[in-house]
Every structure is written in C-alpha cells, then in structure tokens.
C-alpha atoms as a PDB file:
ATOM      1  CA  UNK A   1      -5.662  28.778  23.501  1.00  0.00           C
ATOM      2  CA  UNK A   2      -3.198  31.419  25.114  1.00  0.00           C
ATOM      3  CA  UNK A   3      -2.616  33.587  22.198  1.00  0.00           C
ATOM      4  CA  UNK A   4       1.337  33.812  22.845  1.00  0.00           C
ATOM      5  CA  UNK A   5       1.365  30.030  21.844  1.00  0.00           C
ATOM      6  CA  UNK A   6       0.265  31.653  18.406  1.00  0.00           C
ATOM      7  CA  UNK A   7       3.632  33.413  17.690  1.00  0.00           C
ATOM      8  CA  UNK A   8       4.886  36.535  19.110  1.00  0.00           C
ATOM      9  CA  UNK A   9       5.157  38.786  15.684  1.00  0.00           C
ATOM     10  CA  UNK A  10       1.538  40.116  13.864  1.00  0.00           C
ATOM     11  CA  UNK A  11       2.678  38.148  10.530  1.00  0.00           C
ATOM     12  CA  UNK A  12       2.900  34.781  12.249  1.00  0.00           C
ATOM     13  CA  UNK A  13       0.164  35.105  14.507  1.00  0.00           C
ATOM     14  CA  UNK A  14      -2.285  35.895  11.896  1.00  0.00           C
ATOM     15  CA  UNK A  15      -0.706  33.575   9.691  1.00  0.00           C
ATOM     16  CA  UNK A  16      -1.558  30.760  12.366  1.00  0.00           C
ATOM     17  CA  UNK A  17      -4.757  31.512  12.518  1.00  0.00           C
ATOM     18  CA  UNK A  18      -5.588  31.403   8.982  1.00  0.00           C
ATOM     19  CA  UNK A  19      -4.484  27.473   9.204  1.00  0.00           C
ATOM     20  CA  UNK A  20      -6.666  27.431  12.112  1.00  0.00           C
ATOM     21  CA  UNK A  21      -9.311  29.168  10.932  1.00  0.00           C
ATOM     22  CA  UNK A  22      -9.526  26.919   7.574  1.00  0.00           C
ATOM     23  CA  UNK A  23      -9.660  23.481   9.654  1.00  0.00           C
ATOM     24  CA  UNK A  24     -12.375  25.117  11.899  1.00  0.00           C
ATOM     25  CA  UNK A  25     -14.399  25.475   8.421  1.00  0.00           C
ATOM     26  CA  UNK A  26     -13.316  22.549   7.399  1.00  0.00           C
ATOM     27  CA  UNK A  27     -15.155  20.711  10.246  1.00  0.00           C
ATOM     28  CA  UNK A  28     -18.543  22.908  10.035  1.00  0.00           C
ATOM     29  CA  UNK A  29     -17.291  25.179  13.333  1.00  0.00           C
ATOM     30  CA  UNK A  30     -18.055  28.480  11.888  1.00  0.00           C
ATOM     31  CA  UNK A  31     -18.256  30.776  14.655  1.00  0.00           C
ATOM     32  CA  UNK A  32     -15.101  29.466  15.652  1.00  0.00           C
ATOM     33  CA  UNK A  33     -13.754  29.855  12.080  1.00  0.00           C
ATOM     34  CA  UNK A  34     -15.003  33.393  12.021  1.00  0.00           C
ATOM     35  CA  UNK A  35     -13.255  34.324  15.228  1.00  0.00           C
ATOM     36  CA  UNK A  36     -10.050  33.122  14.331  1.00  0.00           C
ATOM     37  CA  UNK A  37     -10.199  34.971  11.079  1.00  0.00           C
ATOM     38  CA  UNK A  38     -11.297  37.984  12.874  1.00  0.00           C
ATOM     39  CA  UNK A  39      -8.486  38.057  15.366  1.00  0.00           C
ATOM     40  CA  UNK A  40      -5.999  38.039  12.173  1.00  0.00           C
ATOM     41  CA  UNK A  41      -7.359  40.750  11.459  1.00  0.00           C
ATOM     42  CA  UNK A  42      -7.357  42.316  14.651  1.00  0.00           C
ATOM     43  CA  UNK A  43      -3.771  41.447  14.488  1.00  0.00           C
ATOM     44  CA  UNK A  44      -2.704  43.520  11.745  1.00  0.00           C
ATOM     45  CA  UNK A  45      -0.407  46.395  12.781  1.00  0.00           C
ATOM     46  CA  UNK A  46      -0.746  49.982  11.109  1.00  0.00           C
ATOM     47  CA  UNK A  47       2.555  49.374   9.739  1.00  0.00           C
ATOM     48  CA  UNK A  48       1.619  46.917   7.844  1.00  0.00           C
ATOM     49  CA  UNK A  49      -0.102  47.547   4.360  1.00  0.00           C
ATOM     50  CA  UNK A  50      -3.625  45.968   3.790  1.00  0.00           C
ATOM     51  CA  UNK A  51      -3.035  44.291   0.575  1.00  0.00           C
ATOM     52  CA  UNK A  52       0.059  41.883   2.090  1.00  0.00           C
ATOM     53  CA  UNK A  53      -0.413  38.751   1.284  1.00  0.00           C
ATOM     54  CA  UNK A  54      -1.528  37.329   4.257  1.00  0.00           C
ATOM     55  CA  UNK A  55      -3.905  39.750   5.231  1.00  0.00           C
ATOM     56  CA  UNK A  56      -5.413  39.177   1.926  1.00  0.00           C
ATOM     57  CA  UNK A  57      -5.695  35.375   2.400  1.00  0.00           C
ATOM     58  CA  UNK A  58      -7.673  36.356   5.874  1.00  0.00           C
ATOM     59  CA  UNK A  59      -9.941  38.566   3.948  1.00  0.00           C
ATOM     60  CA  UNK A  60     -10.215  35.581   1.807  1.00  0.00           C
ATOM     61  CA  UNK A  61     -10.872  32.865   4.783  1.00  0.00           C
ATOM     62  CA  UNK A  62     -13.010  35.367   6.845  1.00  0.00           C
ATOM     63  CA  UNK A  63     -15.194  35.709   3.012  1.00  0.00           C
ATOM     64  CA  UNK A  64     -15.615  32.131   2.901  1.00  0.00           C
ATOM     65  CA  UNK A  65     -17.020  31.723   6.209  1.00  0.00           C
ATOM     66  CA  UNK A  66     -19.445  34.322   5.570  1.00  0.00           C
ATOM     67  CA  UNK A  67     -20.575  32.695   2.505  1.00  0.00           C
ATOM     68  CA  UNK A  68     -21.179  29.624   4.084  1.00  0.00           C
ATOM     69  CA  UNK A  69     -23.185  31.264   6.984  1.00  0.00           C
ATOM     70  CA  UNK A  70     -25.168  32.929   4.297  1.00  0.00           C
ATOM     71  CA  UNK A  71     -23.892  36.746   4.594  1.00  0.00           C
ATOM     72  CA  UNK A  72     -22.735  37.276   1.242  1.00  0.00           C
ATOM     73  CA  UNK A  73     -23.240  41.295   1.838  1.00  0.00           C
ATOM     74  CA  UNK A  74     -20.876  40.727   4.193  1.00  0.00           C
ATOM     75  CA  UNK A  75     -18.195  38.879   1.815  1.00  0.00           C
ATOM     76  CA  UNK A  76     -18.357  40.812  -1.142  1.00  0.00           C
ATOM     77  CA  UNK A  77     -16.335  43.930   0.136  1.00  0.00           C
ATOM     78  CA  UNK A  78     -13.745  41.517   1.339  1.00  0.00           C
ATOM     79  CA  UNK A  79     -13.615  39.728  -1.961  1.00  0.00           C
ATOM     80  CA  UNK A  80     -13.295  42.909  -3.519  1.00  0.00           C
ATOM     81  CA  UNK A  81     -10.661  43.987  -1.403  1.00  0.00           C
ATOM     82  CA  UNK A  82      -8.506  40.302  -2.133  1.00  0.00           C
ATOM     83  CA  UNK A  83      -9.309  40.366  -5.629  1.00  0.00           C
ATOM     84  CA  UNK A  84      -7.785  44.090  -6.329  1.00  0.00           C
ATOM     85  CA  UNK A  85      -4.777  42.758  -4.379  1.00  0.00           C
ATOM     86  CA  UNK A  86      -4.308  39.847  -5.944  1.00  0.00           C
ATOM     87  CA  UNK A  87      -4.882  40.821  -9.721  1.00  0.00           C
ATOM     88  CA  UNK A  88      -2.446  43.694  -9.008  1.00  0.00           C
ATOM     89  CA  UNK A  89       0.140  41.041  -7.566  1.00  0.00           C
ATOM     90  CA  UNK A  90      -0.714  37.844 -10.102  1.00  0.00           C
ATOM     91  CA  UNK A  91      -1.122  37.360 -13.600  1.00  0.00           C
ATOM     92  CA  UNK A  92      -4.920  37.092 -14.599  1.00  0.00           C
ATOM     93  CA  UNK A  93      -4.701  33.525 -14.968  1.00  0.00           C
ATOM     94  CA  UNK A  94      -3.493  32.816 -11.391  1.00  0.00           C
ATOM     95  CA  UNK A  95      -5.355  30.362  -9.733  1.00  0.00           C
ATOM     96  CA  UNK A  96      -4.991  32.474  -6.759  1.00  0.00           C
ATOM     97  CA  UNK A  97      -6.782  35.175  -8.562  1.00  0.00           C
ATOM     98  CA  UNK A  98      -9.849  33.237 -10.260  1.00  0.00           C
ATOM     99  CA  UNK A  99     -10.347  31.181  -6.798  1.00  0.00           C
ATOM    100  CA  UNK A 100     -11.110  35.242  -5.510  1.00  0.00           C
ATOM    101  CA  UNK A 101     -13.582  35.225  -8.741  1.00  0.00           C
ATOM    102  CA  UNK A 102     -15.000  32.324  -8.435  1.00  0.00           C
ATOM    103  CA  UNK A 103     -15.526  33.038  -4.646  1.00  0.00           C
ATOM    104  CA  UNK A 104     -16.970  36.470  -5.731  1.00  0.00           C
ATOM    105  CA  UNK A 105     -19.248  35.102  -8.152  1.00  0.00           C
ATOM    106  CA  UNK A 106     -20.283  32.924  -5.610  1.00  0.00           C
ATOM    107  CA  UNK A 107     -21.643  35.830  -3.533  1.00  0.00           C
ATOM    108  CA  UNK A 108     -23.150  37.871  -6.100  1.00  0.00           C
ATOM    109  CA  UNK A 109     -25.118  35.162  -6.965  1.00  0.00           C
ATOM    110  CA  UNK A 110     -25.987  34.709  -3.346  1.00  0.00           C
ATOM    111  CA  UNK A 111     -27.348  38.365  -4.111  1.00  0.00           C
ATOM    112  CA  UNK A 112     -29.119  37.967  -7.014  1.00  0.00           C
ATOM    113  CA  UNK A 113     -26.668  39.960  -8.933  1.00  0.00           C
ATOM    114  CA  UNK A 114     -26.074  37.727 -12.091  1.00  0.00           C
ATOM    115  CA  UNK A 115     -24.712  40.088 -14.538  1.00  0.00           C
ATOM    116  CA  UNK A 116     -22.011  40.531 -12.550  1.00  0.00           C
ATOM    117  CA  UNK A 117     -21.494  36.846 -11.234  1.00  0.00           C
ATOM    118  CA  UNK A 118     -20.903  36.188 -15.078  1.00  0.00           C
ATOM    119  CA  UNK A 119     -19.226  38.996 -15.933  1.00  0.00           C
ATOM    120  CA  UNK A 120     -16.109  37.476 -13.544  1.00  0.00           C
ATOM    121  CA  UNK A 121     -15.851  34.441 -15.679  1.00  0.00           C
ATOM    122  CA  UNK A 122     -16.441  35.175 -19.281  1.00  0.00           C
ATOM    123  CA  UNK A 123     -17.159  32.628 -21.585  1.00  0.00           C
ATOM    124  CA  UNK A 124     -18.538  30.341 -18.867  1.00  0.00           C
ATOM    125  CA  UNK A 125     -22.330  29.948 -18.688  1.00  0.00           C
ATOM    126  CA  UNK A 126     -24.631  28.931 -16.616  1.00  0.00           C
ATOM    127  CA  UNK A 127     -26.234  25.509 -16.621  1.00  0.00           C
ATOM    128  CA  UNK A 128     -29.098  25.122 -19.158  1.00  0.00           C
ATOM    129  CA  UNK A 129     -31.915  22.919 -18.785  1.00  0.00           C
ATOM    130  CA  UNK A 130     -30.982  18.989 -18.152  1.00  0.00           C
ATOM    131  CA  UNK A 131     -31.176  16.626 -21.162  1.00  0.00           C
ATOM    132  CA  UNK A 132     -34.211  14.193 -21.381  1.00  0.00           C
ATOM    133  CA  UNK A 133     -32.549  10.711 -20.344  1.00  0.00           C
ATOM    134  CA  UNK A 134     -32.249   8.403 -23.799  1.00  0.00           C
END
C-alpha cells in the first residue's frame, strides 16, 4: 500500500490506519496490526498534542495488539497514557473511558498485579468458585 493512498494530512493518515489496523486484529494478523498502529504513530507531527483524540485511540489499538501478543508491559504505559486523556476529556462513566479500564485491568492482570486490576472497577469482583450443578 503506497502510503499517499492513505491521505495526505497526519490526522487522516493515522486515522486510516487505525480502521486498518483494527480489521488486521480483527482477522488474527498482528504484526500487521502492530505496524499499522505504529506508523500512526510515526505519523504524528510535533504540532500536534499527544492526548488528541486520535492519537489516543492509536495508543489504544497499538495496546490491544500488545495484549493479545502477550506484552502487557508493553500496553500498560499506553493505557495509561489513553486513560489520563480520556478521563480528562469524558465523564467517568464514558464508555470510552471504562473500555481504557477494562483494557488496563486486562493487562495488570496479565502482570499479576491484582490490586490494581480491581482497583479500576470498584465494586466488581472477581469470579468465585463455580456452583455444584443441582
């Protein structure tokens, strides 16, 4: 893919390849996925501020890849990064802000780190033991 077919401003380009990025995941290509999100990264001029939204929702695809390759060291900064943006853009009760916390749970878990996993949804719990079947 020539990357002028993307778009020719930084917005659009990395905007495109967030939708490609996602349907890369989507299908289970994710070294492909991870490029794409890396390039809208790379795309990112200095003018432009790093919590903007859709630099945010490439931290946030590029976070989810990792996850699913098993790097959650790798995705928690990132999650950090979208969360802080996004809870100082959104209400608390955006979905756009608990998928971040439920993404970031998701990791911390990954690490062990189950305090803090919880800590991002209070008043949820984990699973207990299953039920003997009547």
């Amino acid at each position: 893919m020539r990357i002028g077919a993307l778009g020719a401003d930084a917005l659009g380009t990395a905007s495109t390849r967030i939708v490609l990025g996602n349907i890369l995941r989507a299908r289970g290509a994710l070294t492909e996925a991870e490029e794409q999100f890396r390039a809208a990264l790379d795309s990112r001029g200095p003018q432009t501020a790093a919590d903007n939204p859709v630099y945010v929702s490439v931290n946030v695809g590029l976070a989810r890849v990792l996850l699913d390759r098993r790097r959650p060291a790798d995705a928690e900064p990132l999650l950090r990064a979208a969360l802080a943006a996004r809870t100082a853009r959104f209400a608390p009760a955006d979905k756009r802000v608990a998928e971040v916390q439920t993404d970031l749970a998701r990791a911390l878990t990954a690490l062990g780190r189950m305090d803090e996993a919880n800590a991002l949804h209070p008043g949820v719990s984990a699973p207990g033991p299953k039920r003997p079947s009547s």
